[in-house]
N, C-alpha and C. Protein backbone atom coordinates (compact mmCIF):
# COMPACT_ATOMS: atom_id res chain seq x y z
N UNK A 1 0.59 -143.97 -226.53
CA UNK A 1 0.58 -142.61 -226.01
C UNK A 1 -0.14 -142.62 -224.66
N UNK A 2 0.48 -141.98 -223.63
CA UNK A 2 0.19 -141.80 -222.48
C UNK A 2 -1.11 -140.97 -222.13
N UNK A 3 -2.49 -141.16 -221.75
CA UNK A 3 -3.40 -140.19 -221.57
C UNK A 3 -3.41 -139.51 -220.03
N UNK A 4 -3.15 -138.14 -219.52
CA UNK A 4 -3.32 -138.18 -218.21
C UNK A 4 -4.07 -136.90 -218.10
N UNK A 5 -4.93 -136.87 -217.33
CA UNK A 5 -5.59 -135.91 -216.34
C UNK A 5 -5.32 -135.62 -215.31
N UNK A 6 -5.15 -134.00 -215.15
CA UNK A 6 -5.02 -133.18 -213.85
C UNK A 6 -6.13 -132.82 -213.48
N UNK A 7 -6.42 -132.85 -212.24
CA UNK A 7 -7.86 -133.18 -211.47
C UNK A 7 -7.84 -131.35 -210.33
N UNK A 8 -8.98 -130.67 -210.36
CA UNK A 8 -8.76 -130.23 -209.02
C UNK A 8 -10.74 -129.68 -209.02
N UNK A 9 -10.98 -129.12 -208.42
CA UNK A 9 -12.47 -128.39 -207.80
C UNK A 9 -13.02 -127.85 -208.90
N UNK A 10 -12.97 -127.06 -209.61
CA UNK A 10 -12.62 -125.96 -210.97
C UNK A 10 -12.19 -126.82 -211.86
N UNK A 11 -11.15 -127.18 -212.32
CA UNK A 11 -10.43 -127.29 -213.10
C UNK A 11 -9.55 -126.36 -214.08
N UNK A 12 -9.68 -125.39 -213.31
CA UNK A 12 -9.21 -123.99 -213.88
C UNK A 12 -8.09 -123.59 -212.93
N UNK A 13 -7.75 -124.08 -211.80
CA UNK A 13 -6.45 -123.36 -210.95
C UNK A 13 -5.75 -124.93 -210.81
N UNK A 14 -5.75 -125.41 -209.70
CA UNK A 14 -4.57 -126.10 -209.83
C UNK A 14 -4.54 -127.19 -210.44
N UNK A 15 -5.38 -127.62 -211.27
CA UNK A 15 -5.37 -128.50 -212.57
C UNK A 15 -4.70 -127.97 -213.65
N UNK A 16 -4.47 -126.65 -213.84
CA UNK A 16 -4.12 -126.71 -214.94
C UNK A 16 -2.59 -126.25 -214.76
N UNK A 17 -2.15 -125.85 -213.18
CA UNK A 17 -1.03 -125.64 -212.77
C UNK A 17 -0.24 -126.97 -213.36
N UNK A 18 -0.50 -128.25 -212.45
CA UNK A 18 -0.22 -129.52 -212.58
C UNK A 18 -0.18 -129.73 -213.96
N UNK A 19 -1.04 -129.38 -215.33
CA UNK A 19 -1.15 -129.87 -216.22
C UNK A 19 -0.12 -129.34 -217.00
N UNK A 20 0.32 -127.98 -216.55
CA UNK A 20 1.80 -127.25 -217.35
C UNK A 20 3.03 -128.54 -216.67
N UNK A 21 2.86 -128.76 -215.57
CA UNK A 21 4.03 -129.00 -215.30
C UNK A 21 4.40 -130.57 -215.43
N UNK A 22 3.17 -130.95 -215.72
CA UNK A 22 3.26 -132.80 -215.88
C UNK A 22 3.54 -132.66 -217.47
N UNK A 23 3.40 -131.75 -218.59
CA UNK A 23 3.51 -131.85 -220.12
C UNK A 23 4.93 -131.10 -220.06
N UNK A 24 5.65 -130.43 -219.01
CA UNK A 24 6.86 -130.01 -218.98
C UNK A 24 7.88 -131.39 -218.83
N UNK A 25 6.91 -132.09 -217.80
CA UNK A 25 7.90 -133.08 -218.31
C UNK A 25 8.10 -134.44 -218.38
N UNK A 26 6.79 -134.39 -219.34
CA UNK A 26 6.81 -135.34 -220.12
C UNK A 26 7.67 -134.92 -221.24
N UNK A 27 7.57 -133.45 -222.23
CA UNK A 27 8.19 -132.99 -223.01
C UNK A 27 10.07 -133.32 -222.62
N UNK A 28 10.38 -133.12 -221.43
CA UNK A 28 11.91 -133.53 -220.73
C UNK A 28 12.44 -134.50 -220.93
N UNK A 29 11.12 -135.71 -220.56
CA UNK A 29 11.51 -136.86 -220.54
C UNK A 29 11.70 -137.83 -222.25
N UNK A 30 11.09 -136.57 -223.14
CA UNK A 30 10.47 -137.67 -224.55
C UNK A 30 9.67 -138.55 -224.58
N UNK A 31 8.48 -137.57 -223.67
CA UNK A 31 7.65 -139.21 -223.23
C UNK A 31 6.18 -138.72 -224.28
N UNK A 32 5.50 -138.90 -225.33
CA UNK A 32 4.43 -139.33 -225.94
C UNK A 32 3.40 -139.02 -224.76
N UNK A 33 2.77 -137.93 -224.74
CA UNK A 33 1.25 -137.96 -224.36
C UNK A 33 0.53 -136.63 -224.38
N UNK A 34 -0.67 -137.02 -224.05
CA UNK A 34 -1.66 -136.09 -223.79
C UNK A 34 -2.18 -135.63 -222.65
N UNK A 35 -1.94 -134.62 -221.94
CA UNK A 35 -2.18 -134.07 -220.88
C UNK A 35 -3.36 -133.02 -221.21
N UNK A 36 -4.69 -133.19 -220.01
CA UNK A 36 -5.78 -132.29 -220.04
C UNK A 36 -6.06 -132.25 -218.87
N UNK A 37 -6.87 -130.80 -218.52
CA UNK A 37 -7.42 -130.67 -216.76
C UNK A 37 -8.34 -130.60 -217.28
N UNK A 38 -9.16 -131.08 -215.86
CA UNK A 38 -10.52 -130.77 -215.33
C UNK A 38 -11.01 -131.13 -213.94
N UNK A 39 -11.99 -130.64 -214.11
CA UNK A 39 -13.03 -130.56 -212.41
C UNK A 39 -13.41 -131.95 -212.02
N UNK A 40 -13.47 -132.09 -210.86
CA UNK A 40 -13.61 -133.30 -210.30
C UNK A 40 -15.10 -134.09 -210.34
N UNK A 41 -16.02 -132.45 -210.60
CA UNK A 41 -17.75 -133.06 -211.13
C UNK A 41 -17.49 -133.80 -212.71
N UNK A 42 -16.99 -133.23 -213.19
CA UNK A 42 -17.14 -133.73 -215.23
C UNK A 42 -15.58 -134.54 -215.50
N UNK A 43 -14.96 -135.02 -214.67
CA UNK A 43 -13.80 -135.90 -215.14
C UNK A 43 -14.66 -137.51 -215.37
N UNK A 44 -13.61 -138.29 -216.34
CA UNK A 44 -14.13 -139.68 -216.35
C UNK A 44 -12.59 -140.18 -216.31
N UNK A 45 -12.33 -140.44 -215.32
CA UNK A 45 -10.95 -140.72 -214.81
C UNK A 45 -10.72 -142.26 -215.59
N UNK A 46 -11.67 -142.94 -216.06
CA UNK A 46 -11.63 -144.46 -216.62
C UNK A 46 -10.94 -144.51 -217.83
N UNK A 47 -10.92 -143.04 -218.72
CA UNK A 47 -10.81 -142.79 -219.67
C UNK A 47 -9.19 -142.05 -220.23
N UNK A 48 -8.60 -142.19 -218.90
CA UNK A 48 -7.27 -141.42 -218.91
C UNK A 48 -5.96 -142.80 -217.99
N UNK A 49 -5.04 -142.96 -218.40
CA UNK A 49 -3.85 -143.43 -218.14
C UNK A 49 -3.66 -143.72 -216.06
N UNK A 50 -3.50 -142.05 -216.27
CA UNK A 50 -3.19 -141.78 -215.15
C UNK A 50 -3.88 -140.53 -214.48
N UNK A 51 -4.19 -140.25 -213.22
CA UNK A 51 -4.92 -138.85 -212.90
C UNK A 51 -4.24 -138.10 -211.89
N UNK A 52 -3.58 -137.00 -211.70
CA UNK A 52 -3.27 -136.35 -211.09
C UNK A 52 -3.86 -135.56 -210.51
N UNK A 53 -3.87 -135.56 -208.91
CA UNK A 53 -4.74 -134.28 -208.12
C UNK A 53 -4.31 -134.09 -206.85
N UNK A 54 -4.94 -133.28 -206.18
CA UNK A 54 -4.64 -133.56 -204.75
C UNK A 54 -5.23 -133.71 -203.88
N UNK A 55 -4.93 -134.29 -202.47
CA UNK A 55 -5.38 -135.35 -201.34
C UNK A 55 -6.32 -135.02 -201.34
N UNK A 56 -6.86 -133.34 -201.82
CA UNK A 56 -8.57 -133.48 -201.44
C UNK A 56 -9.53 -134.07 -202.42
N UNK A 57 -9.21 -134.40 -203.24
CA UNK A 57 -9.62 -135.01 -204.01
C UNK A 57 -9.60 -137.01 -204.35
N UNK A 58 -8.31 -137.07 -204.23
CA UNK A 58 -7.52 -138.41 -204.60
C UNK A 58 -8.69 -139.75 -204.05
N UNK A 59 -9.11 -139.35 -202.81
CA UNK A 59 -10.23 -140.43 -202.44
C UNK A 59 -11.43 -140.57 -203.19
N UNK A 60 -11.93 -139.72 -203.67
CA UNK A 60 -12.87 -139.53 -204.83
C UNK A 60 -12.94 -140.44 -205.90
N UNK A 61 -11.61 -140.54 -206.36
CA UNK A 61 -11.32 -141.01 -207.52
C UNK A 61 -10.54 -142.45 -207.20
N UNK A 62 -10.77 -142.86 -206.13
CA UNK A 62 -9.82 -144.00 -205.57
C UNK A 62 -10.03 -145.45 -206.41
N UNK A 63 -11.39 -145.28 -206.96
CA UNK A 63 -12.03 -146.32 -207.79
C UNK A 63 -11.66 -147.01 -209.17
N UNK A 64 -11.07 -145.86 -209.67
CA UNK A 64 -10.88 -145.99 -210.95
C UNK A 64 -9.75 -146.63 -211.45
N UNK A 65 -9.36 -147.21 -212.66
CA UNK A 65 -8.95 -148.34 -213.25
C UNK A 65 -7.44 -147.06 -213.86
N UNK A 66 -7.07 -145.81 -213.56
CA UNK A 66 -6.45 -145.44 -213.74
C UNK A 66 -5.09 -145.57 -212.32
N UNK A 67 -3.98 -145.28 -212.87
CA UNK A 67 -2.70 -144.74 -211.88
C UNK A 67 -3.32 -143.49 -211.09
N UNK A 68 -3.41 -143.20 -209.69
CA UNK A 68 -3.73 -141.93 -209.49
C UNK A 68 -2.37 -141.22 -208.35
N UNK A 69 -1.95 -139.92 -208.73
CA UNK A 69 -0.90 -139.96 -208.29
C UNK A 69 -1.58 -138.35 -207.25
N UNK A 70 -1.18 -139.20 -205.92
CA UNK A 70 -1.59 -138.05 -205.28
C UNK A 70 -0.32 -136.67 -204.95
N UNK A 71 -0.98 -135.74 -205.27
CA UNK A 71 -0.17 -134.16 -204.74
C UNK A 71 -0.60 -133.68 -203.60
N UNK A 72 0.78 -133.43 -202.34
CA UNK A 72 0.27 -132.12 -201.10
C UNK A 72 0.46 -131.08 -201.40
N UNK A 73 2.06 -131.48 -201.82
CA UNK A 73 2.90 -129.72 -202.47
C UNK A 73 2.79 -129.32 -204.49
N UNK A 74 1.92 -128.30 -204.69
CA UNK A 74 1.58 -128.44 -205.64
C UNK A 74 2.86 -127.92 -206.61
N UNK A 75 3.95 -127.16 -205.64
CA UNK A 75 5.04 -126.74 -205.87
C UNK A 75 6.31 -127.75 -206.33
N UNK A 76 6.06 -129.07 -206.08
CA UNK A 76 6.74 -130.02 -205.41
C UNK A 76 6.87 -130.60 -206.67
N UNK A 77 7.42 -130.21 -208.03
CA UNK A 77 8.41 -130.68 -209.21
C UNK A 77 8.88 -132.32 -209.67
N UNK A 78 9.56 -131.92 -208.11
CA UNK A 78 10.49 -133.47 -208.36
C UNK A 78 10.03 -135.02 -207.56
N UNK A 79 8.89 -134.31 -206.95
CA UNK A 79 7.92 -135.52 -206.21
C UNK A 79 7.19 -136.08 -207.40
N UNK A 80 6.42 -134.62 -208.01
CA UNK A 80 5.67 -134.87 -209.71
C UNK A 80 5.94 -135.79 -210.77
N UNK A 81 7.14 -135.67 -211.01
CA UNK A 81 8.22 -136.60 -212.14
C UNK A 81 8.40 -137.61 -210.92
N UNK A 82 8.92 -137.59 -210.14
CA UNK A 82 9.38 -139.07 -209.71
C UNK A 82 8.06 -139.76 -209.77
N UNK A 83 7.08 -139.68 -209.22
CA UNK A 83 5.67 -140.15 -208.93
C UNK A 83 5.31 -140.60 -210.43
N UNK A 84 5.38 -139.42 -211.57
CA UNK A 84 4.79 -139.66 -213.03
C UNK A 84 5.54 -140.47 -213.88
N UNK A 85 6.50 -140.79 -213.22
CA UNK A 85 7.66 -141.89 -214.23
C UNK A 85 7.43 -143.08 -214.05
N UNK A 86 7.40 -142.83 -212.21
CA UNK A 86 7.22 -144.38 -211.77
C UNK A 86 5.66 -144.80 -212.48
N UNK A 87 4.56 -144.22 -212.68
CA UNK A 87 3.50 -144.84 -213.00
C UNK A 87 3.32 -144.87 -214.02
N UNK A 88 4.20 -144.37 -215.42
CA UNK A 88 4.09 -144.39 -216.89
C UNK A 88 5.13 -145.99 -217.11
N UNK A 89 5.86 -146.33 -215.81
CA UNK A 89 6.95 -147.24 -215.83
C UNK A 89 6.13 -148.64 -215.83
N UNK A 90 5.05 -148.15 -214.65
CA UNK A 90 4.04 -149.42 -213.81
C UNK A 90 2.93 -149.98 -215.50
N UNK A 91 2.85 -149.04 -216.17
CA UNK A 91 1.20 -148.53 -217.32
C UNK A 91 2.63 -149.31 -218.00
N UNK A 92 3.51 -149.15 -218.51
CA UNK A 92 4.21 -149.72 -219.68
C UNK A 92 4.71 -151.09 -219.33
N UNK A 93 5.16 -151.82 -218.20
CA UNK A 93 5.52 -152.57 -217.89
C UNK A 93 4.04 -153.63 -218.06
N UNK A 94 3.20 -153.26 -217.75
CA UNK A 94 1.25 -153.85 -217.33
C UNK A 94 1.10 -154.64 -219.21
N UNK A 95 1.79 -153.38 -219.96
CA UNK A 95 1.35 -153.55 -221.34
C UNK A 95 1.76 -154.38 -222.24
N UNK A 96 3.09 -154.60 -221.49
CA UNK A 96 4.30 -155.53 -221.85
C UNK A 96 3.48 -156.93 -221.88
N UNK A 97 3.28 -157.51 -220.54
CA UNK A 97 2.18 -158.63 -220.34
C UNK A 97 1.61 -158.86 -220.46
């Protein structure tokens, strides 16, 4: 099962925007996981798959042993899924080996 975190300031606005729309479609795809937001002070990004946020953030978290998939357009759907496939593709392929 896939663990991912949506990342933003709060974790209450566009974390949890991202977090509807990354479990929309994962649900699309039949993909197994757990999607949760939070704030960029109390995340442990080590502890999640993959992390989703955006550029103001993404350097922050540049460290971590997770996929981090950066967002400009938070509107931007089909950047989301292409970006979240390719790195559930990269995490399953890693697991294979």
């Amino acid at each position: 099962m896939i663990k991912i975190v949506t990342v933003c300031g709060a974790g209450v606005g566009s974390s949890m925007m991202e977090r509807l729309f990354t479990q929309q479609i994962l649900d699309g795809e039949n993909i197994e996981g757990v999607v949760d937001a939070s704030d960029i002070g109390s995340v442990d990004p080590n502890s999640y798959d993959i992390v989703v946020t955006t550029s103001d953030f993404a350097d922050q978290l540049s460290e971590t042993k997770a996929e981090v998939i950066r967002i400009n357009n938070l509107m931007d759907k089909d950047y989301l899924k292409k970006e979240l496939l390719a790195a559930i593709a990269k995490i399953n392929q890693s697991e294979e080996n």
